[in-house]
Structures are given as C-alpha cells and as structure tokens.
Protein backbone atom coordinates (compact mmCIF):
# COMPACT_ATOMS: atom_id res chain seq x y z
CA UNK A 1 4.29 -81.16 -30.62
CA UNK A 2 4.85 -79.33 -26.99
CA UNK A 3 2.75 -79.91 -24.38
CA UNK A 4 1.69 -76.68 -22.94
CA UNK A 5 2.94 -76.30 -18.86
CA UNK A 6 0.20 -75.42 -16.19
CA UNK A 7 -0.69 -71.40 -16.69
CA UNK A 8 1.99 -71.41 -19.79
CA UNK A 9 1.78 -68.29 -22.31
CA UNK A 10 3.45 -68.43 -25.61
CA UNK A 11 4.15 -65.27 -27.67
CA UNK A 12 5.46 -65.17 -30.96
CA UNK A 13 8.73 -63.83 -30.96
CA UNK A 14 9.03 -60.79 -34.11
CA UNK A 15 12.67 -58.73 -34.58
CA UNK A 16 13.50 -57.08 -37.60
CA UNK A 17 14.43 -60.18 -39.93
CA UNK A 18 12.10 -62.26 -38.49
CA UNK A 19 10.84 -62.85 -41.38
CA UNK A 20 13.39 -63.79 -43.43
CA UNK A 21 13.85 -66.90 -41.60
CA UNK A 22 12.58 -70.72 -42.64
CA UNK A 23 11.41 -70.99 -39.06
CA UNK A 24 9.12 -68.70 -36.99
CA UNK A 25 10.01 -68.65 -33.36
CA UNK A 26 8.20 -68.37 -29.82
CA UNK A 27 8.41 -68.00 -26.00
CA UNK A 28 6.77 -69.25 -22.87
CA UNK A 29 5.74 -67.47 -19.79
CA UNK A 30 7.91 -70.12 -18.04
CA UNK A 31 11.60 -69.77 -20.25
CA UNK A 32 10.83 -71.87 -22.72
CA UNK A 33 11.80 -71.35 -26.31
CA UNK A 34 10.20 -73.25 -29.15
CA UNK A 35 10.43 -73.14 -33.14
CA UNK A 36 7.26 -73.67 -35.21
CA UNK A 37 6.31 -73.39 -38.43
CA UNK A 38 2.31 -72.98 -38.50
CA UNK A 39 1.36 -73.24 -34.77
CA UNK A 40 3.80 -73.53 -31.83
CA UNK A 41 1.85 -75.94 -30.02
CA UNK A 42 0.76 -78.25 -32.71
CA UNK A 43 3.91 -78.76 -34.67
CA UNK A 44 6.27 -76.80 -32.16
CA UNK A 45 10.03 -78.03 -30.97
CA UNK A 46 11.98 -76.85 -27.82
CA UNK A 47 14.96 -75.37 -28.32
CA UNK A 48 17.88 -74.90 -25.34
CA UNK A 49 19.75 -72.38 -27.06
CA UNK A 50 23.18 -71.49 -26.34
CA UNK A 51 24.74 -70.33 -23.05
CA UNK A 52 26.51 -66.34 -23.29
CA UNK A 53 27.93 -65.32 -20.12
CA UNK A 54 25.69 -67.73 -18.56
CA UNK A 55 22.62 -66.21 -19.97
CA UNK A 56 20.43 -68.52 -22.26
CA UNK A 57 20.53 -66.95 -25.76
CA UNK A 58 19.07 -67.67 -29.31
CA UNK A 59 22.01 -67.55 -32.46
CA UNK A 60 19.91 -66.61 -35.51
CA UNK A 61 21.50 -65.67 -38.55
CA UNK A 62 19.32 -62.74 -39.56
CA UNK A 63 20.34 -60.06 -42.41
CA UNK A 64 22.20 -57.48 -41.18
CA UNK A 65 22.51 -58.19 -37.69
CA UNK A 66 24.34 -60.57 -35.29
CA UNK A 67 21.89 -62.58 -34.60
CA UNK A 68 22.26 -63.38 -30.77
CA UNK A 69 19.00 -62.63 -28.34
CA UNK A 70 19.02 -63.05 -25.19
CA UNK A 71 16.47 -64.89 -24.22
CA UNK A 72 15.78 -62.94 -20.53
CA UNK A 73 15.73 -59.98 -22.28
CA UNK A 74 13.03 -61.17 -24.95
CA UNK A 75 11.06 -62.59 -22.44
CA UNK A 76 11.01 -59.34 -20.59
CA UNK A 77 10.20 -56.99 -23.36
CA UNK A 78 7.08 -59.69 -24.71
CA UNK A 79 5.94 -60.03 -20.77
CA UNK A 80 6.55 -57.34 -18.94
CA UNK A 81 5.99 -53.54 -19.35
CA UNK A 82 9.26 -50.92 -18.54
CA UNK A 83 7.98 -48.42 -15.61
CA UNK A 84 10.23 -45.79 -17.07
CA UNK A 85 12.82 -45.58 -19.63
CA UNK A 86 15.67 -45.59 -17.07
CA UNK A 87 14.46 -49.31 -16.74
CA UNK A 88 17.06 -50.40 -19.60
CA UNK A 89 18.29 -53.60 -17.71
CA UNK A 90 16.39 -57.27 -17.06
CA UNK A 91 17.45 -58.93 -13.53
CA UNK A 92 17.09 -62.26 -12.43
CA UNK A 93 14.90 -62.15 -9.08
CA UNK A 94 16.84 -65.08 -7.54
CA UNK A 95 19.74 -64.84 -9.17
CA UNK A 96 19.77 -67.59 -11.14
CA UNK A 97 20.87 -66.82 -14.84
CA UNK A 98 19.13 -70.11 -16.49
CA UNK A 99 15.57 -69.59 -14.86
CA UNK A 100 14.36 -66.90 -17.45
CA UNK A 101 10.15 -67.70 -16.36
CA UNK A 102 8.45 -63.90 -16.01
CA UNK A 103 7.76 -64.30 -12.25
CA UNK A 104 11.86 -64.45 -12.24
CA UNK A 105 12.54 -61.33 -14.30
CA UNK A 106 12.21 -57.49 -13.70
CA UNK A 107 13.30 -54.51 -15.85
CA UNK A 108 15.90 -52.45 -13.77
CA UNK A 109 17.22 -49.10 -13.98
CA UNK A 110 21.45 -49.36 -14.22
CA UNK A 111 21.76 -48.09 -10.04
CA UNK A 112 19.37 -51.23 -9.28
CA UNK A 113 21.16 -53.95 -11.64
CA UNK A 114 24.20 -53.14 -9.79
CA UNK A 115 22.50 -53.64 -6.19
CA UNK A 116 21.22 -56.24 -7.19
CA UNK A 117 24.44 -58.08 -8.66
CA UNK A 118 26.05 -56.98 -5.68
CA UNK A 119 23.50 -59.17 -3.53
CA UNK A 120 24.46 -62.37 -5.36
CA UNK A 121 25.19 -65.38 -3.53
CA UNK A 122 28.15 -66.11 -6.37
CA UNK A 123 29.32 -62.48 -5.93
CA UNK A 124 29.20 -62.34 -1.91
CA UNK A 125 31.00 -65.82 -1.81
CA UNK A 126 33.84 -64.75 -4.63
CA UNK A 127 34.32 -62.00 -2.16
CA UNK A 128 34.66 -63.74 1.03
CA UNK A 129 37.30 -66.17 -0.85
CA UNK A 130 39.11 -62.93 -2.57
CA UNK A 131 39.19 -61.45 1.18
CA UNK A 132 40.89 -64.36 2.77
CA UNK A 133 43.10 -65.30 0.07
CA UNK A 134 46.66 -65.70 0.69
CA UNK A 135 48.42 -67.05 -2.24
CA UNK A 136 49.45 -65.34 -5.44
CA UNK A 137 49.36 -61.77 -4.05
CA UNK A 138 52.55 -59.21 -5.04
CA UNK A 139 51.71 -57.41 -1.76
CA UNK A 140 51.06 -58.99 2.13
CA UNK A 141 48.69 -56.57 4.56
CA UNK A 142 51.71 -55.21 6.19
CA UNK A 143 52.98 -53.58 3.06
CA UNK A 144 49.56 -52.50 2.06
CA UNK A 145 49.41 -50.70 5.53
CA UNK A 146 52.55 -49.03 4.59
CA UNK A 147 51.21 -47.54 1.29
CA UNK A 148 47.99 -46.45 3.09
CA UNK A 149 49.78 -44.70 5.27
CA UNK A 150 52.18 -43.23 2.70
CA UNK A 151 49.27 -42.20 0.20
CA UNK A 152 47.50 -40.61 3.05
CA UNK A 153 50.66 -38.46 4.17
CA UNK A 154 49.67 -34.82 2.93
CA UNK A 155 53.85 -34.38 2.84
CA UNK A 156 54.59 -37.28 0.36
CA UNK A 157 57.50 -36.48 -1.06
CA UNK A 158 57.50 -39.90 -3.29
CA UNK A 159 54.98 -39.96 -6.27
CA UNK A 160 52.11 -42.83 -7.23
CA UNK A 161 54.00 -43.78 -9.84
CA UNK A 162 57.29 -44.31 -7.68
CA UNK A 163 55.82 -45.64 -5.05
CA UNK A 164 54.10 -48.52 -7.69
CA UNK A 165 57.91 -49.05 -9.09
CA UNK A 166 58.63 -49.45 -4.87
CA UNK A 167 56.49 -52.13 -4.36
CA UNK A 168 56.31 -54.04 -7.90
CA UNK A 169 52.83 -53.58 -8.89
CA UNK A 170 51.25 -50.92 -11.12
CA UNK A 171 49.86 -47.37 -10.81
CA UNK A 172 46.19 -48.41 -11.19
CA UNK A 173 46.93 -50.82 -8.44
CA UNK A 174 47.94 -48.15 -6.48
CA UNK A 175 45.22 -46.01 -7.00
CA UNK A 176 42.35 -48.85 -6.05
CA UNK A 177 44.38 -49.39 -2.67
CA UNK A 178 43.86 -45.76 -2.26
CA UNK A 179 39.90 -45.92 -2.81
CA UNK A 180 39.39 -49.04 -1.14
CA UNK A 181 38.96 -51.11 -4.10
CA UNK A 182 41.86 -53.23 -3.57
CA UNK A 183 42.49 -53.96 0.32
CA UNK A 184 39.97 -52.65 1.56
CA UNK A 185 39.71 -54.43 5.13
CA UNK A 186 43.32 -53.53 5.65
C-alpha cells in the first residue's frame, strides 16, 4: 500500500512490452516509481530503481528491447507536453539528477541542455579546480605560451604534428590549445 503525497499524480506507465510483464508499473508527479498489480495505491510498492550516470532509471527486461528507462525522461513525456519537436532533451531545473518531481523537469531543445549543463554548480566547480590545477600536467603555462605564440605565427615553418612530437603531447592536444579548449586563460 503507498500512501499518496500532498497534490501527488500517478500515471500508469505503458511502453511497447508493457504488457508482457508480471507487474504493471506507475509514476508520481513527485519522482516516485511504484509497481502494482490491480491498483497502484491499494496494493502498490516503491521502487528506487537503479542509478545510470546518476540518473534514476527502471531495468525491465522487456522483449526486444534493453529494457532501461529513465525515469526523468518518463516522467517528462507522461507530465509534460514538448513545445516543439526540437525539444528532444529533459533538464533538471536545479540541477539535481535524483529529484525527477515535474516542477523539476523541462523538455529542452539540444542548444538549451548544453546552457544549461554549463550552469551547473558540479560543472562550474570541476572547472575552477581543472583551472588551478598544478599537478599531473605534460605542459606548465610558460610552454603553453610558447605554442600559442608558435600556432599563431602565419610563418610557421614547424607543423602541428611536429610541434606535438616537440612538446610530448598529441596532435588533438595541440589543436584544443589552439581553440581555447585546453589553456584557455593562458
């Protein structure tokens, strides 16, 4: 038996196998995932799921397919309505890959998803620590200045490839100091 949460929804959840399975399965307005077999709230059980990437996901072994939903993504297509077809992606509002309630979740086209990851408290502190790291780099700021200066010399005699063997590291390495990928606040 579940006891139904303040405002709660629950919506069956159907994909193609869905009926295949011993169990019929539902979720909540608020993240929650249950299994039932007559009535969700009457003889109902919670589920956690399993943890992908540090999204909460479902493993059912259905005929002909993997078997692994996402529960975010579920929750999104039962809840909420795309605004266009570029709108391919679910987001977490606050960033927070374990809070899959509606309120939390908004389809996104691929442009915003990236924004959006970009604005992540994980991502903007991962950054700050990659930007003052010291240890474990092939290359210090004073030979990154050097290739800089090198790459942007429009009578470089010495190839990418060369100038990669030069310094130790590889070509692609060379070529994301050369965006800005790599060193970019040298």
């Amino acid at each position: 038996m579940i006891k139904k949460l303040n405002g709660e929804v629950w919506k069956p959840l159907q994909f193609p196998g869905w009926k295949h399975l011993r169990k019929q399965y539902a979720l909540s307005s608020h993240g929650r995932i249950a299994s039932y077999t007559d009535d969700v709230l009457a003889d109902g059980k919670l589920l956690q799921g399993s943890l992908t990437t540090g999204y909460r996901t479902l493993n059912l072994h259905r005929p002909g397919n993997n078997g692994t939903l996402y529960i975010h993504r579920e929750i999104a297509r039962l809840f909420l309505s795309k605004p266009t077809s570029k709108n391919r992606f679910v987001i977490h509002l606050n960033h927070n890959k374990l809070d899959n309630a509606v309120k939390n979740l908004k389809w996104a086209s691929l442009a915003e998803m990236i924004a959006h990851q970009q604005k992540s408290p994980a991502k903007i502190a991962y950054k700050k620590i990659q930007a003052n790291r010291t240890k474990g780099l092939k290359l210090n700021a004073n030979q990154v200045k050097n290739i800089k200066k090198t790459l942007e010399d429009k009578k470089r005699k010495i190839t990418i490839k060369k100038l990669a063997e030069k310094f130790g590291v590889s070509e692609m390495t060379m070529y994301r100091i050369k965006s800005g990928e790599n060193w970019g606040r040298v």
